[in-house]
N, C-alpha and C. Protein backbone atom coordinates (compact mmCIF):
# COMPACT_ATOMS: atom_id res chain seq x y z
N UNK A 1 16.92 54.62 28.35
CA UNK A 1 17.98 53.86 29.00
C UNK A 1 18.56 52.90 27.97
N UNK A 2 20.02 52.97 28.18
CA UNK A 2 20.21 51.80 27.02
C UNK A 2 20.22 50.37 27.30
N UNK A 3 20.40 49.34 26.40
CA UNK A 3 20.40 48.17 26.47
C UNK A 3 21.14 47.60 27.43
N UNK A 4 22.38 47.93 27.73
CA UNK A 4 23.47 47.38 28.47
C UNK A 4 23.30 47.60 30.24
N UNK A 5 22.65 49.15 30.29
CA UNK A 5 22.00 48.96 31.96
C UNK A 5 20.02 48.75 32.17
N UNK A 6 19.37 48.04 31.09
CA UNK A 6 18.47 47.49 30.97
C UNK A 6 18.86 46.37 31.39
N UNK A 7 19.69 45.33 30.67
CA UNK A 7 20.29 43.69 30.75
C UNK A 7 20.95 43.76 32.45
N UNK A 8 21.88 44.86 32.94
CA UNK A 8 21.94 44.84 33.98
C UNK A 8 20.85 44.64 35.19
N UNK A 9 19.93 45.75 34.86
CA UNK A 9 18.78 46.34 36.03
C UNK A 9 18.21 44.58 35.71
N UNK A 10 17.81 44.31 35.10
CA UNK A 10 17.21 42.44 35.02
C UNK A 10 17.70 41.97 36.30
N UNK A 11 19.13 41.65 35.36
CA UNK A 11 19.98 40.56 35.87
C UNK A 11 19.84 40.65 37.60
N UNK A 12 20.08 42.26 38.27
CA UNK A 12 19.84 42.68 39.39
C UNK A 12 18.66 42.10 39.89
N UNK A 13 17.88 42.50 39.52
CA UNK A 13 16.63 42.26 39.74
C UNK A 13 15.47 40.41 39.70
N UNK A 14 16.56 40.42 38.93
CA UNK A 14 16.06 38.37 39.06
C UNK A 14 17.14 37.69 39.99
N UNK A 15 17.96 38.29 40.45
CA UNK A 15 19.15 37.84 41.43
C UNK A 15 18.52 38.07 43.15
N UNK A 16 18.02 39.17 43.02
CA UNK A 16 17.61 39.60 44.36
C UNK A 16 15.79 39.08 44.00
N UNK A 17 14.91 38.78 43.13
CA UNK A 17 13.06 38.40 43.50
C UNK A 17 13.64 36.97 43.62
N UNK A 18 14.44 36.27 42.81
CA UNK A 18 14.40 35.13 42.67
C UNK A 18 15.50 34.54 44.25
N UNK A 19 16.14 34.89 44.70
CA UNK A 19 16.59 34.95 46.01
C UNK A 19 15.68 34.86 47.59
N UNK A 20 15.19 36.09 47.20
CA UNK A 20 14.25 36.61 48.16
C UNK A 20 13.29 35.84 48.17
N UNK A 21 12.43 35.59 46.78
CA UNK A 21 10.88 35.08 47.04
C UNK A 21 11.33 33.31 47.14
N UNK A 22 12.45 32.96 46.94
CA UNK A 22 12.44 31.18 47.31
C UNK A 22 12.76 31.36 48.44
N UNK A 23 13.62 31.86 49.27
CA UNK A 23 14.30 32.23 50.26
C UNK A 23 12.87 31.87 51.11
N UNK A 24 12.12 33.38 51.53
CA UNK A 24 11.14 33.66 52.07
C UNK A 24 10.46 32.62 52.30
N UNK A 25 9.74 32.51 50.67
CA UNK A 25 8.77 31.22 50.92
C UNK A 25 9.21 29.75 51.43
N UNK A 26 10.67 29.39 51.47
CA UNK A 26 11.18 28.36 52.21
C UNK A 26 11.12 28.61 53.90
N UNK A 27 11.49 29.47 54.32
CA UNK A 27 11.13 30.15 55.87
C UNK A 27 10.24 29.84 56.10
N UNK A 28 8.91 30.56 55.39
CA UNK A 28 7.80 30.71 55.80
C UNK A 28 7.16 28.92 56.14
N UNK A 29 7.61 28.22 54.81
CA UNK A 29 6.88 26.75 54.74
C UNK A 29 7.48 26.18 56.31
N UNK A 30 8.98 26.06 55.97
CA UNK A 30 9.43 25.59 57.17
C UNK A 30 9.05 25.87 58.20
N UNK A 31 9.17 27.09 58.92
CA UNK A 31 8.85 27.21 60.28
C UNK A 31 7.62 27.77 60.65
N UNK A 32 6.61 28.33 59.77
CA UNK A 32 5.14 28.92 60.30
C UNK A 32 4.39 28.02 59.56
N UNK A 33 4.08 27.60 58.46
CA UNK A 33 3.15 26.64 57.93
C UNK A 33 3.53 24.98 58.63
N UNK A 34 4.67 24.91 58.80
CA UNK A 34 5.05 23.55 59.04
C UNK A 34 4.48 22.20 58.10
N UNK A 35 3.21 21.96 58.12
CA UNK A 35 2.78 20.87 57.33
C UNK A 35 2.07 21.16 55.89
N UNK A 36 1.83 22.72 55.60
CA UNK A 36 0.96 23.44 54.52
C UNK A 36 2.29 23.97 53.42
N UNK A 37 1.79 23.69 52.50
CA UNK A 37 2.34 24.63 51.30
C UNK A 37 2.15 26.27 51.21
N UNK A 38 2.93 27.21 50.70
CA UNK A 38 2.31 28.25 50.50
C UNK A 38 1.21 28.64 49.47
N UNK A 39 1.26 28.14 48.82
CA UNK A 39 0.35 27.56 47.37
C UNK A 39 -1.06 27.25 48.90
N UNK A 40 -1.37 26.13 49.14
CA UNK A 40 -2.28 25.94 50.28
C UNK A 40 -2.62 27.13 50.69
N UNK A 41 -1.82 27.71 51.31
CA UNK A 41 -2.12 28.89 52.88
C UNK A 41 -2.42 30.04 51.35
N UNK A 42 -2.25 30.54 50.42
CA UNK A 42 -2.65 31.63 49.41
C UNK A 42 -4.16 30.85 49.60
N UNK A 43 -4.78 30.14 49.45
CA UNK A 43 -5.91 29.51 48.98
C UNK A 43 -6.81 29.63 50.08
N UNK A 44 -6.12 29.16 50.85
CA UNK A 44 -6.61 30.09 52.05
C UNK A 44 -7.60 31.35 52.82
N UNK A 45 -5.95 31.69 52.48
CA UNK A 45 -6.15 33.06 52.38
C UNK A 45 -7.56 34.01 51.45
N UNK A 46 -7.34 33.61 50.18
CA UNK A 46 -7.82 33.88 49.16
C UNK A 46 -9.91 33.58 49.62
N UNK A 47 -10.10 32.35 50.23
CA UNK A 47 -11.43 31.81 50.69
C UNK A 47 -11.49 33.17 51.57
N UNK A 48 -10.50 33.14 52.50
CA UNK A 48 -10.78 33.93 53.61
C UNK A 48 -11.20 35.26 53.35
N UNK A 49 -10.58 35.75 52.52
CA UNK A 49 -11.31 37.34 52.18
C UNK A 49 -12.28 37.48 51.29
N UNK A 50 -12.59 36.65 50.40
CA UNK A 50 -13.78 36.60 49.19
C UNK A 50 -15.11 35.58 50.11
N UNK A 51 -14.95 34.71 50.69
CA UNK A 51 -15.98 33.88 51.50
C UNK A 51 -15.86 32.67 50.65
N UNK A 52 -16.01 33.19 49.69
CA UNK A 52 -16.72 31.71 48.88
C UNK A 52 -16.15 31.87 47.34
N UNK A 53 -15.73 31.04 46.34
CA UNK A 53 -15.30 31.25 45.24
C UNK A 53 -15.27 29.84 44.64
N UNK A 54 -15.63 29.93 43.43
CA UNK A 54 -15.67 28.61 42.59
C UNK A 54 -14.42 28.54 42.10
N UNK A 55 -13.36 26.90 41.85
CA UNK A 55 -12.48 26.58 41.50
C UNK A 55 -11.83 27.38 40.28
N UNK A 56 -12.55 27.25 39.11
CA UNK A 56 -12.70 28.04 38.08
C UNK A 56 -11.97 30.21 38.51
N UNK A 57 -13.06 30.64 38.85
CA UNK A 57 -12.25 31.91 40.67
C UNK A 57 -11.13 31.46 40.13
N UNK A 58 -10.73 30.67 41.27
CA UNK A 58 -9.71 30.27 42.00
C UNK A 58 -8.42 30.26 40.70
N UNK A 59 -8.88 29.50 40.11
CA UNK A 59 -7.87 29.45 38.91
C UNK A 59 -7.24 30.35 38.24
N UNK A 60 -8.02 31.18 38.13
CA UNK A 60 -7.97 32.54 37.30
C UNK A 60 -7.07 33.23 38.23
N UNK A 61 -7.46 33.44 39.90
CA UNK A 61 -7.14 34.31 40.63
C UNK A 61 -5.40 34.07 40.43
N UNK A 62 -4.85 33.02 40.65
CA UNK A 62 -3.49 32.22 40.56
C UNK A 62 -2.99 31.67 39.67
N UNK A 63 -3.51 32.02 38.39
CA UNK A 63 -3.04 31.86 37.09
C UNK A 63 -2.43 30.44 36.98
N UNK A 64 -3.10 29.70 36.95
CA UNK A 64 -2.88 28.39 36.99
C UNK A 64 -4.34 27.80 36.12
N UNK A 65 -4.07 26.49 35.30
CA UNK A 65 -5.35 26.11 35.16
C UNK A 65 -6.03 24.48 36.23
N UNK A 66 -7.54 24.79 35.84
CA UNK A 66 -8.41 24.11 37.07
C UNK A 66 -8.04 22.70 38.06
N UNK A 67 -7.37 22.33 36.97
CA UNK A 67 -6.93 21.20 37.36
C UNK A 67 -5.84 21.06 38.36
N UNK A 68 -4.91 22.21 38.33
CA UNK A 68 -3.99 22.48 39.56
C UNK A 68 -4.65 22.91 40.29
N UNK A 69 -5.67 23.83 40.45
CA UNK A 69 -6.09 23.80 41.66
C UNK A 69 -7.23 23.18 42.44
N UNK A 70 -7.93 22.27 41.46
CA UNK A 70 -8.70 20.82 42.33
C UNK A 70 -7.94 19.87 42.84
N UNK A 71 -6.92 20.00 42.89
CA UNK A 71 -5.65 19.19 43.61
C UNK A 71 -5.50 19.52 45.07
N UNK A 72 -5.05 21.14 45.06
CA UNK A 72 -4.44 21.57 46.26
C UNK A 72 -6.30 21.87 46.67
N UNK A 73 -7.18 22.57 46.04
CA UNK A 73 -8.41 22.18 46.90
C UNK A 73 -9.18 21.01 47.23
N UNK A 74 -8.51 19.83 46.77
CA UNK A 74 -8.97 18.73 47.48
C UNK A 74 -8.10 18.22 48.44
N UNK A 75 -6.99 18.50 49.17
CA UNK A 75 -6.12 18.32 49.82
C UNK A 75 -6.78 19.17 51.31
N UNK A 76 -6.71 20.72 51.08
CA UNK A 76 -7.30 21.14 51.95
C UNK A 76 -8.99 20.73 52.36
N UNK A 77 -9.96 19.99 51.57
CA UNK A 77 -10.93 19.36 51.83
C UNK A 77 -10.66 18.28 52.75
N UNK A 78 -9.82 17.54 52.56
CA UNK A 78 -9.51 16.06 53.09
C UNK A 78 -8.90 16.50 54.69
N UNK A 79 -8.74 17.74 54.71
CA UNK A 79 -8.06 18.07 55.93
C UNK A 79 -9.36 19.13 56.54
N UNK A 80 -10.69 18.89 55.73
CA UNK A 80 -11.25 19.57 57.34
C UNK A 80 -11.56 21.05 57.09
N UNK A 81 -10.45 21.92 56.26
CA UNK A 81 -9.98 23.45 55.80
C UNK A 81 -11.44 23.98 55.12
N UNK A 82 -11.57 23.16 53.66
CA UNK A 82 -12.38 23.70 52.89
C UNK A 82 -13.60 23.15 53.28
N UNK A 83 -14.67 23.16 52.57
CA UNK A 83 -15.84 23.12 52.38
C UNK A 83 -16.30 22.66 50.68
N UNK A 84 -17.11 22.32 50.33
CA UNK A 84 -17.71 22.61 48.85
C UNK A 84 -19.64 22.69 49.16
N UNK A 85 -20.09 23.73 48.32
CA UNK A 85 -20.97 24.32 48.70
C UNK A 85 -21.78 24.47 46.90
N UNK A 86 -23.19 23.49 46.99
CA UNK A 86 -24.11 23.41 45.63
C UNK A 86 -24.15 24.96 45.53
N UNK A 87 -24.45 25.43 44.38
CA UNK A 87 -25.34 26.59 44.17
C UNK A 87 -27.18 25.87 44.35
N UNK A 88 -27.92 26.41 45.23
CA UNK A 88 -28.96 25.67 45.17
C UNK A 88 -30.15 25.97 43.35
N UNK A 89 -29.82 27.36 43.04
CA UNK A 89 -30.41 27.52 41.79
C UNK A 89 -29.12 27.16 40.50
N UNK A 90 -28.40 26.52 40.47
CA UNK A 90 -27.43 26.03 39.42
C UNK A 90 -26.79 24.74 40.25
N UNK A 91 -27.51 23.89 40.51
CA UNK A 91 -26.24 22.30 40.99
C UNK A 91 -24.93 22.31 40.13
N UNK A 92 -24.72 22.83 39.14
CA UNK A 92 -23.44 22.56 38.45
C UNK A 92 -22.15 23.57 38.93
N UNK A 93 -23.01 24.82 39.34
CA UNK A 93 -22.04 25.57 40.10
C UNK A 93 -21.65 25.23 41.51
N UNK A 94 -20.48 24.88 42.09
CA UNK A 94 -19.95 24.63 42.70
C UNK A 94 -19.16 25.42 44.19
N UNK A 95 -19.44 26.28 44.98
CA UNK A 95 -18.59 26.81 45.63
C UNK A 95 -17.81 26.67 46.71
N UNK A 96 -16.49 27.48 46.85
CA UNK A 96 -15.49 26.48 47.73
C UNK A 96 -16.12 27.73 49.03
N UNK A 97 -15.43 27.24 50.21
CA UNK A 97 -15.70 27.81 51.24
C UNK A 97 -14.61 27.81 52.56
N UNK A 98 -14.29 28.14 53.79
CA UNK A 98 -13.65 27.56 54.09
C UNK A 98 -14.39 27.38 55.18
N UNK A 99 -13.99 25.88 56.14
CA UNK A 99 -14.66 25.81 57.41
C UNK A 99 -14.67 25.94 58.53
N UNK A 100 -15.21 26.23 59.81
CA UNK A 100 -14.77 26.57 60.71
C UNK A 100 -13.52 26.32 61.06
N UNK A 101 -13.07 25.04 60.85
CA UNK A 101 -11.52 24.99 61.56
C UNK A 101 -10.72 25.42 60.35
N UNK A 102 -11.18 25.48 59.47
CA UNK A 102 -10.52 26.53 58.27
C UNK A 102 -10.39 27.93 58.48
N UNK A 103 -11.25 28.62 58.84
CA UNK A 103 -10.84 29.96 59.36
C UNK A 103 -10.35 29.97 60.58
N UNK A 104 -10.48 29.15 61.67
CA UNK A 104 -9.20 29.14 62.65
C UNK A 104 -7.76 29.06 62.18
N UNK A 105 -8.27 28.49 61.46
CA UNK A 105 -6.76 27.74 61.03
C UNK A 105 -5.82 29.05 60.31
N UNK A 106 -6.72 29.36 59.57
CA UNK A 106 -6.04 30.64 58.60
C UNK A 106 -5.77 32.14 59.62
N UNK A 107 -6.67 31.99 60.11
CA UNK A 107 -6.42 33.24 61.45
C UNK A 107 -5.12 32.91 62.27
N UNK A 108 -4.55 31.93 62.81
CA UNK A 108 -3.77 31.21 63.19
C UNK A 108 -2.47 31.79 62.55
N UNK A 109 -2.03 31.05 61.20
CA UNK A 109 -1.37 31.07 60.57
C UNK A 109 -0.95 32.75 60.17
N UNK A 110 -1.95 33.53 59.73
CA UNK A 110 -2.08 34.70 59.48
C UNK A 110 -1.52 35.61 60.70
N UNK A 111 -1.55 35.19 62.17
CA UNK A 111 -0.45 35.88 62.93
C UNK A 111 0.47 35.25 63.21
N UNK A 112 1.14 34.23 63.08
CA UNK A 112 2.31 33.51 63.01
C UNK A 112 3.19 34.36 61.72
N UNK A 113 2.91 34.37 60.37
CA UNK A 113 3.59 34.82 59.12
C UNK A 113 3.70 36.20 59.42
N UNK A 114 2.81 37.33 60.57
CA UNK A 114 2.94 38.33 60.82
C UNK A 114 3.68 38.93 61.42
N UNK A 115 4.10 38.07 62.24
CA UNK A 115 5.61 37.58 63.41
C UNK A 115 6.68 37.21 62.97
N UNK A 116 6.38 36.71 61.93
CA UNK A 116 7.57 36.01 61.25
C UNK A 116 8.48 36.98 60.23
N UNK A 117 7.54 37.25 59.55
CA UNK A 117 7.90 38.91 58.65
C UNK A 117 7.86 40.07 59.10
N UNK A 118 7.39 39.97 60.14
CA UNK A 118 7.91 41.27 61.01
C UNK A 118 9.08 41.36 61.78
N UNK A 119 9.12 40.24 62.07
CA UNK A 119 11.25 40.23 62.32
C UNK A 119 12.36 40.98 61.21
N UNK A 120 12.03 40.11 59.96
CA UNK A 120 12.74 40.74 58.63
C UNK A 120 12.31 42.13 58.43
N UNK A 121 10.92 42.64 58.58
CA UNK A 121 10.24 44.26 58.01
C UNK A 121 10.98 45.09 59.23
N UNK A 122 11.07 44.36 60.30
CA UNK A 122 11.89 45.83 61.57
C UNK A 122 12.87 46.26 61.26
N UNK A 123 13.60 45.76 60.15
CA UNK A 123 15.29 46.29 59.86
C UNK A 123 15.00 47.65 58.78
N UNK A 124 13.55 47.83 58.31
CA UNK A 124 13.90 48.21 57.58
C UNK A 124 12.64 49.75 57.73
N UNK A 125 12.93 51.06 57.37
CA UNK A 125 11.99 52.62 58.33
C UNK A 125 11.19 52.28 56.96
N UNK A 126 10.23 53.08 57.55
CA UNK A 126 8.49 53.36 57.40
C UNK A 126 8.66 53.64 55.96
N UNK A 127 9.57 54.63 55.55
CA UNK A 127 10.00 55.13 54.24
C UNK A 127 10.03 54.06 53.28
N UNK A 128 11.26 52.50 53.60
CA UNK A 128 11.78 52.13 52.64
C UNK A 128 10.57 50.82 52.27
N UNK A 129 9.58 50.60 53.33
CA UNK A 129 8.77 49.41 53.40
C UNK A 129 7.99 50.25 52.33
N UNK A 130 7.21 51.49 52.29
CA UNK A 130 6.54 51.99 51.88
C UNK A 130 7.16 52.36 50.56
N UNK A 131 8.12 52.86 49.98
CA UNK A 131 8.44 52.47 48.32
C UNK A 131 8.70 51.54 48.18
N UNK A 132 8.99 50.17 48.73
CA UNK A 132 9.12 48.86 48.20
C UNK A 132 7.63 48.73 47.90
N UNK A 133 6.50 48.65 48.92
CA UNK A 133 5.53 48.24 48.22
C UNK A 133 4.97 49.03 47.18
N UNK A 134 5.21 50.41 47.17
CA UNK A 134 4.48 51.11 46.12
C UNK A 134 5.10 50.97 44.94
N UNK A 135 6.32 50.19 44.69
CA UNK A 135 6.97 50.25 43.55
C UNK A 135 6.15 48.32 43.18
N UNK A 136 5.98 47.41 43.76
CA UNK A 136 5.60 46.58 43.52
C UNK A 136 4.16 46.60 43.60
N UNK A 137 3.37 47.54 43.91
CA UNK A 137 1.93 47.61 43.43
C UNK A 137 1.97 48.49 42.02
N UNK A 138 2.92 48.89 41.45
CA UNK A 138 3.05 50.20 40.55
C UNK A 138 3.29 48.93 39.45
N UNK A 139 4.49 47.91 39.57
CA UNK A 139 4.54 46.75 38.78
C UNK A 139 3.31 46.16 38.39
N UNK A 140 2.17 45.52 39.46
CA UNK A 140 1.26 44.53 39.55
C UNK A 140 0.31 45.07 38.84
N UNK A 141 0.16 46.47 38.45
CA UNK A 141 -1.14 47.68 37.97
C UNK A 141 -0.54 47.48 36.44
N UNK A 142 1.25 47.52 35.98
CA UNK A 142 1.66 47.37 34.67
C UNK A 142 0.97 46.63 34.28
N UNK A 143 1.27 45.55 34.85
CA UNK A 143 1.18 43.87 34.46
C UNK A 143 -0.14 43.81 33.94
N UNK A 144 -0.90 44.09 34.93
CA UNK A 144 -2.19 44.08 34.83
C UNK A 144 -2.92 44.30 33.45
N UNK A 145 -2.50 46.02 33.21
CA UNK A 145 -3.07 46.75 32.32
C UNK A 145 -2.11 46.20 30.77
N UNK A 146 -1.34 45.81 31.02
CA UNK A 146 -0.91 45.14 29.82
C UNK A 146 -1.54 43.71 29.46
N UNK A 147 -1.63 42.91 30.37
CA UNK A 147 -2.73 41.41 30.13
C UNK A 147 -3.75 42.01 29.77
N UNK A 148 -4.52 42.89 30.15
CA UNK A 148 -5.78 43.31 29.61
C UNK A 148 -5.48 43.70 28.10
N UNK A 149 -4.86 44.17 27.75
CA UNK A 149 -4.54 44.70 26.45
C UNK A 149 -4.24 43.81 25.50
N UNK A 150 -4.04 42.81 25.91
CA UNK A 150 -3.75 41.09 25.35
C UNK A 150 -4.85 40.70 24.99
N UNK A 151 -5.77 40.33 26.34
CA UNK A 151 -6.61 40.06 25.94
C UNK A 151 -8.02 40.73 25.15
């Protein structure tokens, strides 16, 4: 492909993620999280399917370093969400958790955003949901296998 519909396919393409994903994630904050960040509700999330994960995890998982995320996990602590949990054979290891009204909470939220994006996903047949995501898991596997190759 040449240069000139390369610079195009971009330009396209950072016009419509960069649209879409502020767009979205402004919706979503506003009217289903109401008082949570999405940054928060990922963290969440993230407790919710692994159980338990040390900050350090956490960091890595969201490509961010530790210190951004002992912020937003002490925020959700102060609210009740998280947990922090000794390793009893390593005290220095640390694990996050989430707590009962933390997994309410995320269960909660988790069918609200399901409702919410399922308004926007009904416009669109079984077909086109299904190459959107397979073309953005086909990206996330690039990405992937190229950071590895970095590192």
């Amino acid at each position: 492909m040449d240069e000139k519909k390369i610079k195009l396919l971009i330009k396209r393409y950072e016009d419509v993620y960069l649209f879409a994903t502020k767009r979205i994630s402004t919706m979503i904050s506003e009217y289903v999280l109401e008082d949570m960040s999405i940054e928060q509700y990922a963290l969440l999330r993230k407790l919710f399917f692994s159980k338990s994960l040390r900050s350090s995890e956490l960091a890595d998982i969201f490509y961010v370093n530790k210190s951004a995320i002992t912020v937003k996990v002490e925020k959700l602590v102060k609210r009740g969400l998280v947990k922090r949990n000794r390793d009893p054979n390593d005290r220095r290891n640390v694990y996050l958790s989430l707590t009962e009204e933390g997994v309410k909470l995320y269960e909660q939220l988790e069918r609200k955003i399901e409702q919410f994006v399922g308004n926007y996903l009904s416009d669109l047949t079984h077909e086109e949901l299904e190459s959107f995501l397979d073309l953005y898991e086909k990206i996330t596997k690039i990405i992937e296998k190229r950071k590895e190759k970095e590192e």
